[in-house]
Protein backbone atom coordinates (compact mmCIF):
# COMPACT_ATOMS: atom_id res chain seq x y z
CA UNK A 1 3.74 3.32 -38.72
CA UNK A 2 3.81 1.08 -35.33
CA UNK A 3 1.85 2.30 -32.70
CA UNK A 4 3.79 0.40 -30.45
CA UNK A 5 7.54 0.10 -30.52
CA UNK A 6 9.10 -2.00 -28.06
CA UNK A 7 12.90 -2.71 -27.55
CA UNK A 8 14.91 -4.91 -25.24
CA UNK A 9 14.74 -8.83 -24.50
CA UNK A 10 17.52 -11.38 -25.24
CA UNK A 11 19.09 -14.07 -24.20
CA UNK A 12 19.83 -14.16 -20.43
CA UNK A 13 21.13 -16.69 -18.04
CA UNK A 14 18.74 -17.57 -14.77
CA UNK A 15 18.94 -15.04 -11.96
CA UNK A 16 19.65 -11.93 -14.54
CA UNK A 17 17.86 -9.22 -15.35
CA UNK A 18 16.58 -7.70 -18.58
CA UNK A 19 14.62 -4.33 -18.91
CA UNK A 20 11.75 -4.21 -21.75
CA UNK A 21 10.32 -0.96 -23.16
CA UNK A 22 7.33 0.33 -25.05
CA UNK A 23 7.37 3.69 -26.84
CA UNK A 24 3.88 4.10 -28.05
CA UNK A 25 3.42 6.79 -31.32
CA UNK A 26 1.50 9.72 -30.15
CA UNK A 27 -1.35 9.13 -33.12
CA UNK A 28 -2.65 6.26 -30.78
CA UNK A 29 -4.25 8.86 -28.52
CA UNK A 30 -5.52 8.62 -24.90
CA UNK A 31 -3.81 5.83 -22.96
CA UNK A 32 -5.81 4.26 -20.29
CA UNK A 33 -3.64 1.22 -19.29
CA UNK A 34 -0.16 -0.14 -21.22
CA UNK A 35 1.11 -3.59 -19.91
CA UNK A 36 2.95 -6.34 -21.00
CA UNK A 37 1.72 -10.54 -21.65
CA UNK A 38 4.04 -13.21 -22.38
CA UNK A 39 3.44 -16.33 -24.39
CA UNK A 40 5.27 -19.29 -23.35
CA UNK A 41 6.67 -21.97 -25.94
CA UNK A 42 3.46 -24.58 -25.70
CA UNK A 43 1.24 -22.58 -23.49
CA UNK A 44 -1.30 -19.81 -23.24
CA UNK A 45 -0.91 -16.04 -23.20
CA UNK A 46 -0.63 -14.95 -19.81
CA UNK A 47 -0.39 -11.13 -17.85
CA UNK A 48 2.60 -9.70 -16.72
CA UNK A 49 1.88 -6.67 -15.81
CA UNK A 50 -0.39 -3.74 -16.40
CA UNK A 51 0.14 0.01 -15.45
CA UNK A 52 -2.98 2.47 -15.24
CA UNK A 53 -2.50 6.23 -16.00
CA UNK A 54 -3.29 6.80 -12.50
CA UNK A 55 0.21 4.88 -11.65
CA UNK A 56 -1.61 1.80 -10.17
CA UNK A 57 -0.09 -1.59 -10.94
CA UNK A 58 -1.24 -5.31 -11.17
CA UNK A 59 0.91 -8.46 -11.88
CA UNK A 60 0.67 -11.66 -12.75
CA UNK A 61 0.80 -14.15 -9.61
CA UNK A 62 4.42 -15.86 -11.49
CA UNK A 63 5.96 -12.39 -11.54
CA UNK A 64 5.47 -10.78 -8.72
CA UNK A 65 8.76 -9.50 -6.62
CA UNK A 66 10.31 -9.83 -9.66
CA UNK A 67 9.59 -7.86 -11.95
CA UNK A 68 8.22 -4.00 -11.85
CA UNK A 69 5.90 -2.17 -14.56
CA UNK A 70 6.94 1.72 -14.38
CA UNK A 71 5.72 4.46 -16.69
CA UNK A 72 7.01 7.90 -18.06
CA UNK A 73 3.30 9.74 -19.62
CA UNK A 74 5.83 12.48 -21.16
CA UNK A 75 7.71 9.92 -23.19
CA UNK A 76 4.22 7.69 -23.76
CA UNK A 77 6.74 4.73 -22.98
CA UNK A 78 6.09 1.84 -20.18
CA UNK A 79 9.06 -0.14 -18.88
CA UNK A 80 9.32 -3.76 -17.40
CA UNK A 81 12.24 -4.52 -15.46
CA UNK A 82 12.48 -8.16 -14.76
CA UNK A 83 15.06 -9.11 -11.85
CA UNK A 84 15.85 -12.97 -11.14
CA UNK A 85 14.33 -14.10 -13.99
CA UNK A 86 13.63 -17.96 -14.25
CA UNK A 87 13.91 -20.23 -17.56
CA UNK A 88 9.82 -20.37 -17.20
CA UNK A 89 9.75 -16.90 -17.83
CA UNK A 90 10.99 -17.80 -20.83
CA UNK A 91 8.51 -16.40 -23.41
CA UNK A 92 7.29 -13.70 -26.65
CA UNK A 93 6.34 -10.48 -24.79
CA UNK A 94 3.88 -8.37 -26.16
CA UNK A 95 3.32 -4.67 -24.92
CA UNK A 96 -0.24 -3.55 -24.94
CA UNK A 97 -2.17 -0.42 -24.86
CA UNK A 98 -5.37 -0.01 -24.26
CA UNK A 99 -6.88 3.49 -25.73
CA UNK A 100 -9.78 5.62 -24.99
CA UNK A 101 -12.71 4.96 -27.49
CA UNK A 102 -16.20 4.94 -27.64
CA UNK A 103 -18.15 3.22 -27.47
CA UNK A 104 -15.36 1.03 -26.51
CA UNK A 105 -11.83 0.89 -25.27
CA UNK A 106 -9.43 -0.32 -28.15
CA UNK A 107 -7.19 -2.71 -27.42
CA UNK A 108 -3.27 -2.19 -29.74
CA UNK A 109 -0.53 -4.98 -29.67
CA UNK A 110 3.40 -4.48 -29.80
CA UNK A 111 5.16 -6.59 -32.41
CA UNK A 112 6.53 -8.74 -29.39
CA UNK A 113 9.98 -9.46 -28.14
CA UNK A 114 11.98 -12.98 -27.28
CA UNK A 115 13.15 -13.16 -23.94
CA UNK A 116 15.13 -16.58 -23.42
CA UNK A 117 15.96 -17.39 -19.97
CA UNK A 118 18.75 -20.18 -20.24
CA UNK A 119 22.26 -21.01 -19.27
């Protein structure tokens, strides 16, 4: 069973939008954080966006104004809308949770989803 199920992405031309989610299973347990990283054709992993259970948000410096990280804790799902979006945003996006252990946190990965960003 996936821990992390994430739907959405696509092909979309520059300047549209796209909405990714990420329904994680409730056997993962405590959530601390859930976020999304992207992984560029020829480059590095990079953050999005994270969400803390608190509803506090960080982005990436490329993303920000353009996309938004929300979260429903009843559903266990996180959400990135991405507005605008660029070909450079082109990318894999990954969803990731990072769950309450000790003596350490435990870091789970989504399958990952294609967003193409071309005309």
């Amino acid at each position: 069973q996936e821990q992390l199920v994430e739907s959405g992405g696509g092909l979309v031309q520059p300047g549209g939008s796209l909405r990714l989610s990420c329904a994680a299973s409730r056997s993962i347990g405590s959530i601390n954080a859930m976020g999304w990283y992207r992984h560029p054709p020829g480059d590095q992993r990079e953050l999005v966006a994270t969400i803390w259970s608190d509803g506090s948000t960080n982005y990436g410096h490329d993303v920000k104004g353009r996309f938004t990280i929300s979260r429903d804790n009843a559903k266990n799902t996180v959400y990135l809308q991405m507005n605008n979006l660029k070909p450079e945003d082109t990318a894999v996006y990954y969803c990731n949770a990072e769950v309450l252990w000790f003596p350490k946190n435990l870091e789970v990965w989504g399958q990952g989803k294609l967003v193409t960003v071309s005309s």
